[in-house]
C-alpha atoms as a PDB file:
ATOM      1  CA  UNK A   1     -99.102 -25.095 -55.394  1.00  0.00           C
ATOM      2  CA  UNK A   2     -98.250 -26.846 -52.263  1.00  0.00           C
ATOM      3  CA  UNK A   3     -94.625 -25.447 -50.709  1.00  0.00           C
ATOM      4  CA  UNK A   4     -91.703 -27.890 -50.777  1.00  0.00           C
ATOM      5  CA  UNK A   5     -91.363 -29.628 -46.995  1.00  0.00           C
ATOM      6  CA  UNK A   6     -87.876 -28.388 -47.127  1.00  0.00           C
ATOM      7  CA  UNK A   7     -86.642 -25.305 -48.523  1.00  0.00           C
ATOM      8  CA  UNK A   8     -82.859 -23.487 -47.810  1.00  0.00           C
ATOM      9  CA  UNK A   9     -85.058 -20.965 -45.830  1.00  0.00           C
ATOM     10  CA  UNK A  10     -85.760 -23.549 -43.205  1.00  0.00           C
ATOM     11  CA  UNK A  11     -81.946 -24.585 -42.126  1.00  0.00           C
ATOM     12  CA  UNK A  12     -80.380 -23.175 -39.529  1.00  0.00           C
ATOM     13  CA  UNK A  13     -76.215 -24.066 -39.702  1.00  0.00           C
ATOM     14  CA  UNK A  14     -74.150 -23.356 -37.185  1.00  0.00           C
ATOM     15  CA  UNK A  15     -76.386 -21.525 -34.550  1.00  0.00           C
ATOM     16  CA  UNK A  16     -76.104 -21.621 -30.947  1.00  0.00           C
ATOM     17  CA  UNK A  17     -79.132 -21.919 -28.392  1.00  0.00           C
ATOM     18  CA  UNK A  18     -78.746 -22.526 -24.602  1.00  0.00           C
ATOM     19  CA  UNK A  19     -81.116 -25.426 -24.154  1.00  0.00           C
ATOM     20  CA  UNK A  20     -83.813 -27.679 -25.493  1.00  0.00           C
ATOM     21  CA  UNK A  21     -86.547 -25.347 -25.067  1.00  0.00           C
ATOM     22  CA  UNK A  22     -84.571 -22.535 -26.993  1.00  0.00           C
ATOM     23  CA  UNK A  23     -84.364 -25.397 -29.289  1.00  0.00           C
ATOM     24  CA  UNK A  24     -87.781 -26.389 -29.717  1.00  0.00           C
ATOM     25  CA  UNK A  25     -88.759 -22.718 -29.796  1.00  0.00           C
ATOM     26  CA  UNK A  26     -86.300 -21.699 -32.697  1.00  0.00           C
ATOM     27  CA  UNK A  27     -86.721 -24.390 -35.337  1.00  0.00           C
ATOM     28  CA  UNK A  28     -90.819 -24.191 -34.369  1.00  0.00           C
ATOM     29  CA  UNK A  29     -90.458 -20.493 -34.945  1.00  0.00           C
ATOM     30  CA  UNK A  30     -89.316 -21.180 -38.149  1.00  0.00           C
ATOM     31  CA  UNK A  31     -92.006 -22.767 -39.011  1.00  0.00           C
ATOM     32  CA  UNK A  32     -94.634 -20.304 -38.172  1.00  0.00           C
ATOM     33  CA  UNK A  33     -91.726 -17.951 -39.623  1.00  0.00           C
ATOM     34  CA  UNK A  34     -91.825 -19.809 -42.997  1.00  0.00           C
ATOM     35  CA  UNK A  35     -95.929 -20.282 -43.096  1.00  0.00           C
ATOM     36  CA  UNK A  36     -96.019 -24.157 -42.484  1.00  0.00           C
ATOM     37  CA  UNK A  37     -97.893 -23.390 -38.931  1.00  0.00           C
ATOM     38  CA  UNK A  38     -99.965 -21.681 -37.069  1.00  0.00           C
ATOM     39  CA  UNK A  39     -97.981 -19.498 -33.631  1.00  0.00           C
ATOM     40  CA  UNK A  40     -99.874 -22.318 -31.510  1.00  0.00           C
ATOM     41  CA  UNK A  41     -97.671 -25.344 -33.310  1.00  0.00           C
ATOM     42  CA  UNK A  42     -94.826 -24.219 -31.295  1.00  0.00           C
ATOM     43  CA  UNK A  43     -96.693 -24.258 -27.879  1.00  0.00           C
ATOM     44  CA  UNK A  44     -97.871 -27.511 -28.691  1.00  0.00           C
ATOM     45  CA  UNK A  45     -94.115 -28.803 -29.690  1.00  0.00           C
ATOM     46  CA  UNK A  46     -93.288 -27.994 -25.781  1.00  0.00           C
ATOM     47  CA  UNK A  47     -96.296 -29.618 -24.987  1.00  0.00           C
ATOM     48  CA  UNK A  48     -95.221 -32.518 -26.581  1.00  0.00           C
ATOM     49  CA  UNK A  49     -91.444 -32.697 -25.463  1.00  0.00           C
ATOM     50  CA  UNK A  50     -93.340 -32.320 -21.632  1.00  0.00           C
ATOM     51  CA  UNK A  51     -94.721 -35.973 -22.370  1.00  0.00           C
ATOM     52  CA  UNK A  52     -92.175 -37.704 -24.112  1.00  0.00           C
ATOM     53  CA  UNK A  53     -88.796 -36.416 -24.934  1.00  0.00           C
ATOM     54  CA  UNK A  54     -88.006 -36.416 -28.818  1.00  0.00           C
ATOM     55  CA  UNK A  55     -84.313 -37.449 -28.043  1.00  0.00           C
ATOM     56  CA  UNK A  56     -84.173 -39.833 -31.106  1.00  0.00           C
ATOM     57  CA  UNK A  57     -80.056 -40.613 -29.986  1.00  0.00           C
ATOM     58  CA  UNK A  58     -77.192 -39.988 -31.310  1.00  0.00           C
ATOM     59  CA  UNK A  59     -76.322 -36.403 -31.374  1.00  0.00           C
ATOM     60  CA  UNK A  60     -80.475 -36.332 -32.588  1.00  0.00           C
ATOM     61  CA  UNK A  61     -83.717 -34.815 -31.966  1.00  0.00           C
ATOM     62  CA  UNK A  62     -87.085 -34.721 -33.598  1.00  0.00           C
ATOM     63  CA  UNK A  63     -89.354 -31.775 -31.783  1.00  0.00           C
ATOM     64  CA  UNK A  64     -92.846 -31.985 -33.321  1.00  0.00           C
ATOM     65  CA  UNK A  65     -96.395 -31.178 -32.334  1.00  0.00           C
ATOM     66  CA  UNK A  66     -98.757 -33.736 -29.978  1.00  0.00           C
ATOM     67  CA  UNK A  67    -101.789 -34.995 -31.806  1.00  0.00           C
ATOM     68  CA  UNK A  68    -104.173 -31.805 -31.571  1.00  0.00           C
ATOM     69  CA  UNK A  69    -101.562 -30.358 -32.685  1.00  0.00           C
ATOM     70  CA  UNK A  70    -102.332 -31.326 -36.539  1.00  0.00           C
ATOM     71  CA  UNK A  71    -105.015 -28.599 -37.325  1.00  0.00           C
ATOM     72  CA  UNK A  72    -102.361 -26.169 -36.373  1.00  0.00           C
ATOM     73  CA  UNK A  73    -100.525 -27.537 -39.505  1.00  0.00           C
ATOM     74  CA  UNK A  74    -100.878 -25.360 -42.571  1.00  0.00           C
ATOM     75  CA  UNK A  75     -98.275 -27.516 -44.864  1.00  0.00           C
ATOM     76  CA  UNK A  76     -96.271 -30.059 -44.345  1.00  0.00           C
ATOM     77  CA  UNK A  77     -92.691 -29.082 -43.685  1.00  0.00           C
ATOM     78  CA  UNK A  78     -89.533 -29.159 -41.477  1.00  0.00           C
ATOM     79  CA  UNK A  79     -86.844 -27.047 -40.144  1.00  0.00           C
ATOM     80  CA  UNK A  80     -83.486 -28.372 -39.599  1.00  0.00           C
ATOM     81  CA  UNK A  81     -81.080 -26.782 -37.317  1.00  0.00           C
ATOM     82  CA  UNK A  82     -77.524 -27.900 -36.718  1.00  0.00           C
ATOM     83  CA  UNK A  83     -75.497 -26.600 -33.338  1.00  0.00           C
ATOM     84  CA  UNK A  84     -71.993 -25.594 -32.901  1.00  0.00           C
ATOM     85  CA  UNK A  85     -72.065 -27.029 -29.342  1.00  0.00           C
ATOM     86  CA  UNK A  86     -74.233 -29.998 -27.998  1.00  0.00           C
ATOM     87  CA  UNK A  87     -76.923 -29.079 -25.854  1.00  0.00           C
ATOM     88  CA  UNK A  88     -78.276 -31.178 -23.382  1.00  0.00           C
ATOM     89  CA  UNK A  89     -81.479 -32.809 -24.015  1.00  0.00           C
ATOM     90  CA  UNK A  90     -82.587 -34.546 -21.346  1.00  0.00           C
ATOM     91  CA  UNK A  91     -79.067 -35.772 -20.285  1.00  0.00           C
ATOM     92  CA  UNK A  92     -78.315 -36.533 -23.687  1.00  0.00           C
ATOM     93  CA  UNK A  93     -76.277 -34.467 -26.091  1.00  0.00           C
ATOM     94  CA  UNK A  94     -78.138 -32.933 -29.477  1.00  0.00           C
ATOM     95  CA  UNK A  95     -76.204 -31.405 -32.253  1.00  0.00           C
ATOM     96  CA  UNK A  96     -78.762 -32.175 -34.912  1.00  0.00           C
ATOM     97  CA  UNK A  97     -82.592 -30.830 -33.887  1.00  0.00           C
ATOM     98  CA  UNK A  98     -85.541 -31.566 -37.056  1.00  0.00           C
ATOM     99  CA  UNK A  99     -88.305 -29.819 -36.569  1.00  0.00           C
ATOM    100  CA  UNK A 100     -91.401 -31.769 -37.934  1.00  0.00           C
ATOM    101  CA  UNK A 101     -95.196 -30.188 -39.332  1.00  0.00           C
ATOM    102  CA  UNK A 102     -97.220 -32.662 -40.880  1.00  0.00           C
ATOM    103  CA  UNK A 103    -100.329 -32.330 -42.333  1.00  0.00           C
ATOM    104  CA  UNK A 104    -102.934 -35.129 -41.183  1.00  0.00           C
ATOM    105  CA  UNK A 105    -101.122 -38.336 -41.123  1.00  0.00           C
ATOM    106  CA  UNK A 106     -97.880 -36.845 -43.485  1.00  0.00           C
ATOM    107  CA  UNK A 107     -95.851 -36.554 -40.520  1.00  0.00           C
ATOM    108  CA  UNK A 108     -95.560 -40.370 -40.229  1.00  0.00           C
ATOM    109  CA  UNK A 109     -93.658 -40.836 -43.629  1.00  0.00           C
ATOM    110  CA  UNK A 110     -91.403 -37.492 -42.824  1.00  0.00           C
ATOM    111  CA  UNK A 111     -90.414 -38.735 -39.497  1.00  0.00           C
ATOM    112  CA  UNK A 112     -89.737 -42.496 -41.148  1.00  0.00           C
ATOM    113  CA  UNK A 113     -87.699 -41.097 -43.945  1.00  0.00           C
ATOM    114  CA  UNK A 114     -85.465 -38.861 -41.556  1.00  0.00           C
ATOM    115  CA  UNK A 115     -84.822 -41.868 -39.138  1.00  0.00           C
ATOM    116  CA  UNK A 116     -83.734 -43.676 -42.357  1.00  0.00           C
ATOM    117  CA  UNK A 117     -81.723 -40.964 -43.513  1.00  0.00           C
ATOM    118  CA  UNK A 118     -79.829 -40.580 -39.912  1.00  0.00           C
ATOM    119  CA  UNK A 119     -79.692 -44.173 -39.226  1.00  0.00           C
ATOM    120  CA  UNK A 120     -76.449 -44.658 -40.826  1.00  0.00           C
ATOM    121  CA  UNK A 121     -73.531 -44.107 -38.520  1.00  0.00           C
ATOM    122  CA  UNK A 122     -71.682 -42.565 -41.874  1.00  0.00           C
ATOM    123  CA  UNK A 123     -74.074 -40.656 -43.496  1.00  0.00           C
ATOM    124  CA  UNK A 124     -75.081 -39.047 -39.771  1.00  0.00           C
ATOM    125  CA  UNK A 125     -71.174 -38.432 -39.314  1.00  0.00           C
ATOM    126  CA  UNK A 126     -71.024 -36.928 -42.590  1.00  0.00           C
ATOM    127  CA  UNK A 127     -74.325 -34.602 -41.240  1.00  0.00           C
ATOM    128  CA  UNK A 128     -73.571 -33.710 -38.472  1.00  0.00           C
ATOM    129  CA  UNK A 129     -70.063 -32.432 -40.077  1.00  0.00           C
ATOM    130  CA  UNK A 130     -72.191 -30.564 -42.973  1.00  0.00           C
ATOM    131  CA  UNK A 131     -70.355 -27.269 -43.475  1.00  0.00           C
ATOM    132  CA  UNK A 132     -72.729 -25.312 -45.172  1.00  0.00           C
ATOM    133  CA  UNK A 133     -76.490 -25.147 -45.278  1.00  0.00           C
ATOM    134  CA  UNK A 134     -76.746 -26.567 -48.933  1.00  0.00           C
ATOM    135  CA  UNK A 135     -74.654 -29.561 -47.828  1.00  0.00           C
ATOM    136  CA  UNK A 136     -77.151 -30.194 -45.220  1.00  0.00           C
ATOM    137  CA  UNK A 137     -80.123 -30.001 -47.549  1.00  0.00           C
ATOM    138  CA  UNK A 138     -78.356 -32.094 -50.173  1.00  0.00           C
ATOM    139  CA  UNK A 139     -79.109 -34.880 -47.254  1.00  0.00           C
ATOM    140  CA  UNK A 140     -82.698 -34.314 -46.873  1.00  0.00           C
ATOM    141  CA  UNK A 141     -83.648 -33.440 -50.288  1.00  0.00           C
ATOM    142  CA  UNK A 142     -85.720 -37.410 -50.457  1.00  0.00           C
ATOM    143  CA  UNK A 143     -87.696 -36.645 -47.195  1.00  0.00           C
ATOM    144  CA  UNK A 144     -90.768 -34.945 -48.783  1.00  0.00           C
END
């Protein structure tokens, strides 16, 4: 039985991390933590934000792997992590950091449906003020 791509397990509300890397590093951790990755996933997530930023605006980023990244991918999952303070992310300001795992070309739809979900001005609002960890789920609960 293949896990769920989001479970409660893999939100983190309310934490506080110093930077982008800390970032990248916790919701990848959990990840690994959680069984969706390999430990190398999360090496390959900084290798990743070294090419391109993942700063996908508005208070928003999407860390994932780079493309050799995939056979590091056990299941398809992510980790969503929502700050008490902005960090900076490249001279931008993140509140709202989705980690991404997707197995062979999965990742694609994941990434599409969370840029749909936080597309809305309201509905990111209404995220990004998410007081609880089931609240935030209750958001992603389509993006399988």
């Amino acid at each position: 039985m293949a896990k769920a791509v989001l479970q409660l397990e893999n939100i983190l509300h309310g934490e506080n991390v110093q930077s982008k890397e800390d970032a990248i590093q916790t919701v990848g951790g959990l990840l690994h933590k959680n069984g969706y990755v390999n430990a190398e996933y999360v090496n390959k997530m900084m290798e990743r934000e070294e090419l391109t930023s993942t700063y996908m605006g508005s208070f928003l980023a999407i860390p994932h792997g780079t493309e050799d990244a995939k056979k590091e991918v056990i299941e398809s999952g992510i980790t969503i992590m929502l700050l008490d303070q902005p960090i900076d992310w490249d001279g931008n300001e993140v509140k709202l950091v989705i980690g991404i795992a997707g197995k062979g070309d999965e990742h694609l739809s994941i990434l599409s449906n969370i840029a749909i979900t936080c597309s809305e001005e309201d509905t990111l609002q209404q995220i990004l003020n998410a007081g609880s960890k089931e609240e935030l789920m209750s958001f992603f609960n389509e993006v399988e």
